[in-house]
N, C-alpha and C. Protein backbone atom coordinates (compact mmCIF):
# COMPACT_ATOMS: atom_id res chain seq x y z
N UNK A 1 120.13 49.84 107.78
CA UNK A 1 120.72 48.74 107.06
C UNK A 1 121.17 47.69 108.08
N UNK A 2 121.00 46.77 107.99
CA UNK A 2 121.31 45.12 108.74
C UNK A 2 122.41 45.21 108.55
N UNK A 3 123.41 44.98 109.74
CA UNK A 3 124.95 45.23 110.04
C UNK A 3 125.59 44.27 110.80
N UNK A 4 125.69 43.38 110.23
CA UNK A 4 126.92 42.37 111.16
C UNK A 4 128.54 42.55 111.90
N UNK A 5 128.86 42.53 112.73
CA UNK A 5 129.97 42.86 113.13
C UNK A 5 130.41 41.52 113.82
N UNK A 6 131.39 41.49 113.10
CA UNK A 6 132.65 40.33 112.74
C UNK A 6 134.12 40.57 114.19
N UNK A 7 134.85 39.62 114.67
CA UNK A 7 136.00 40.13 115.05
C UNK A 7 136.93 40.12 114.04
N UNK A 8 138.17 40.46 114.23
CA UNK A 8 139.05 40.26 112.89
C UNK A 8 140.16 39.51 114.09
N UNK A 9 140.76 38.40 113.28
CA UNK A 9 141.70 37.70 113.74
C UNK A 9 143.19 38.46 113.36
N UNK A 10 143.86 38.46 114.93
CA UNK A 10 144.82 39.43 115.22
C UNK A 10 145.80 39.08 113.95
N UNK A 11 145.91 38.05 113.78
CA UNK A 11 147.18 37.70 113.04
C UNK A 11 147.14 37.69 111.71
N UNK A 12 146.04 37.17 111.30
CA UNK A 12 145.41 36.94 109.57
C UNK A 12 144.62 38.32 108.89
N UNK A 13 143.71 38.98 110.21
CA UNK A 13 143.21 39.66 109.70
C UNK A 13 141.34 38.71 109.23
N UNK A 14 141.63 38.28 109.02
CA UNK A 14 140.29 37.11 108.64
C UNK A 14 139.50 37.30 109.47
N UNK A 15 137.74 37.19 109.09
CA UNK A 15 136.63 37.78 110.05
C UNK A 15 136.75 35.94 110.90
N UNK A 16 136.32 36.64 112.30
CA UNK A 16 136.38 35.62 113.15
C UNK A 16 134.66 35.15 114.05
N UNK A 17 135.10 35.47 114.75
CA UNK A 17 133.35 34.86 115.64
C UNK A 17 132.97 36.09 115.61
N UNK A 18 131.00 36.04 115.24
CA UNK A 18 130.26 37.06 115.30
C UNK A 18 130.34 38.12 116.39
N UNK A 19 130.12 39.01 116.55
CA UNK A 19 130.34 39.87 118.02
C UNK A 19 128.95 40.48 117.99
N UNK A 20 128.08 41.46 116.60
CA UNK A 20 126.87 41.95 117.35
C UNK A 20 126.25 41.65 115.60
N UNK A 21 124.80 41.75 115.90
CA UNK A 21 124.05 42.37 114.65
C UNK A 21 122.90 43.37 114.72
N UNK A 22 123.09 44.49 114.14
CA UNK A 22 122.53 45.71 114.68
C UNK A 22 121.73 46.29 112.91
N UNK A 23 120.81 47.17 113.26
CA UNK A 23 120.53 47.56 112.02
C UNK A 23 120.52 49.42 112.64
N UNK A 24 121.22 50.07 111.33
CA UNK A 24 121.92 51.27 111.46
C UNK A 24 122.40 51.87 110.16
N UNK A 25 121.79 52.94 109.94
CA UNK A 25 122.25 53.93 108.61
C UNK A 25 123.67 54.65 108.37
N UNK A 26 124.63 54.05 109.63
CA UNK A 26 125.72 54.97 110.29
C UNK A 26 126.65 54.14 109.14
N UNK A 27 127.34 55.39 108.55
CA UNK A 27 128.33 54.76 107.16
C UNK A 27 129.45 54.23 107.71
N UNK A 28 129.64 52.93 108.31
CA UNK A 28 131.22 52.62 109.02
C UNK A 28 132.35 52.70 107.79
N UNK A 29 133.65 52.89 108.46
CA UNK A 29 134.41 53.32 107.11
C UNK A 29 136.04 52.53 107.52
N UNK A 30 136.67 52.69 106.91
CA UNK A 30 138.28 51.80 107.66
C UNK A 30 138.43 52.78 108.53
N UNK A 31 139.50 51.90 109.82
CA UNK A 31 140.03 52.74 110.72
C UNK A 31 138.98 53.60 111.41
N UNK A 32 138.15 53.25 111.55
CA UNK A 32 136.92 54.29 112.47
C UNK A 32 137.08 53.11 114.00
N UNK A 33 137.08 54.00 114.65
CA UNK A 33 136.56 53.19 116.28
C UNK A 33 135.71 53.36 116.67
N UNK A 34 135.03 51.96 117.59
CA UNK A 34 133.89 52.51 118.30
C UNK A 34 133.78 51.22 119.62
N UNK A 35 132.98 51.39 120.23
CA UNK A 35 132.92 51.07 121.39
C UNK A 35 131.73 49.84 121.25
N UNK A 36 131.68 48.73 121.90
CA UNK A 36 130.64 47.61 121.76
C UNK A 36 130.29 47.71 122.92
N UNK A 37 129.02 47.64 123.86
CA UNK A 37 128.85 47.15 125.05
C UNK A 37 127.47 46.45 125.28
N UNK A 38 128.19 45.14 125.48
CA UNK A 38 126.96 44.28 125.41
C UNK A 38 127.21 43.24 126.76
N UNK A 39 125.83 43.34 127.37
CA UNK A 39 126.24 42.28 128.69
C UNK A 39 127.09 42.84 129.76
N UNK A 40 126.90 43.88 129.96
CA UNK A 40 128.00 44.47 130.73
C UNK A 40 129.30 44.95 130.45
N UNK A 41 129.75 44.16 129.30
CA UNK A 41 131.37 44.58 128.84
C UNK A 41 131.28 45.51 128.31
N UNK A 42 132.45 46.09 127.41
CA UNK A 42 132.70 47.20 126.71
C UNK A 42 134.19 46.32 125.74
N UNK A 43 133.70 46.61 124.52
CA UNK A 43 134.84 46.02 123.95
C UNK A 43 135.29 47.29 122.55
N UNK A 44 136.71 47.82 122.58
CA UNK A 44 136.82 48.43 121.86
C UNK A 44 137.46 48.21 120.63
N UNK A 45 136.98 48.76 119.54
CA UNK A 45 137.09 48.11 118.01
C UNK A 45 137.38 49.05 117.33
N UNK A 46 138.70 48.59 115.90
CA UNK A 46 138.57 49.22 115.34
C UNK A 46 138.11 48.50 113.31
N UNK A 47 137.77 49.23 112.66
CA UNK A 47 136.82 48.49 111.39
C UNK A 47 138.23 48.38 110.62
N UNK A 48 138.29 47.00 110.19
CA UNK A 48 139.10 46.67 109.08
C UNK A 48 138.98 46.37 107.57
N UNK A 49 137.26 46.20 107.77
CA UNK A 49 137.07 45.70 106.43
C UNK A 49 135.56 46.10 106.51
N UNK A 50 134.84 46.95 105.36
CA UNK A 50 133.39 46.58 105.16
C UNK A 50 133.04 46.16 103.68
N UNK A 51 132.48 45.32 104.10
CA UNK A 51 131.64 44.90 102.86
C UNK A 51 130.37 44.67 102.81
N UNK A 52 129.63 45.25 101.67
CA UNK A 52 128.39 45.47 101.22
C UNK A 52 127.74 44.74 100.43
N UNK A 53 126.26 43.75 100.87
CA UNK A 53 125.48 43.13 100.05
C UNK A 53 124.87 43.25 99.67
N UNK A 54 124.43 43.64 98.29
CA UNK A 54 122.99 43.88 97.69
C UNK A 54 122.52 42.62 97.31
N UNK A 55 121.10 42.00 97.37
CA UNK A 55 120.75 40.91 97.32
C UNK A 55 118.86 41.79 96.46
N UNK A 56 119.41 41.60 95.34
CA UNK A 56 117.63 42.18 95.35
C UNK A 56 117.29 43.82 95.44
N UNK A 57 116.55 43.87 95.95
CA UNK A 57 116.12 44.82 96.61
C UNK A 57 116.34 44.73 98.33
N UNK A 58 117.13 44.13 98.49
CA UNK A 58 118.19 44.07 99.78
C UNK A 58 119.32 44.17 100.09
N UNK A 59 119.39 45.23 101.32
CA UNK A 59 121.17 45.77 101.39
C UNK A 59 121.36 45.18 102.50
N UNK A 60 122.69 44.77 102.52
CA UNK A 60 122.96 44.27 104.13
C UNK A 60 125.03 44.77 104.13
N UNK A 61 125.50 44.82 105.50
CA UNK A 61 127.03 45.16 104.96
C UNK A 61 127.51 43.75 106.53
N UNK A 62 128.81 43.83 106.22
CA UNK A 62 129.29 42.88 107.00
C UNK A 62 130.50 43.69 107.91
N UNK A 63 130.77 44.10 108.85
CA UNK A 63 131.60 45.07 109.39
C UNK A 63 132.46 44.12 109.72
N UNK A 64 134.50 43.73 109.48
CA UNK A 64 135.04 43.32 110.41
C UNK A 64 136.17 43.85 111.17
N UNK A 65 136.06 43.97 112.46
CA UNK A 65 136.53 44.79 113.66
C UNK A 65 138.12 44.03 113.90
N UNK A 66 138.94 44.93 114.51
CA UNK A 66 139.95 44.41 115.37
C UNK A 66 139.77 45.01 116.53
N UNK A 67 140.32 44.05 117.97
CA UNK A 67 140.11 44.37 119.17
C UNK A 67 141.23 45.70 119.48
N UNK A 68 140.98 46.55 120.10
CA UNK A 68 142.11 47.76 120.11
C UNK A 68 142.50 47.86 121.35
């Protein structure tokens, strides 16, 4: 499934600048952590919000992270 991952803004909570887009069957869920490493960094996240698009015969979800 096509997976966007969002930051979440510390204060609002509100999805912020894109961070990755990955496609992955892995069920993200609240409060799950995981690790980003792209470009050398490592940025650790935890999921605040998912939401799921069906469009059709198309699924897509929108993951948004806080920095931990």
């Amino acid at each position: 499934m096509r997976t966007e991952i969002f930051e979440a803004d510390p204060f609002s909570g509100a999805r912020s600048k894109p961070l990755a887009t990955i496609d992955t069957d892995y069920r993200f869920e609240k409060n799950d952590e995981f690790t980003l490493e792209t470009g050398g960094q490592s940025l650790r996240l935890r999921v605040t919000h998912v939401r799921v698009r069906i469009r059709g015969n198309d699924i897509s979800r929108e993951i948004t992270a806080l920095k931990v």
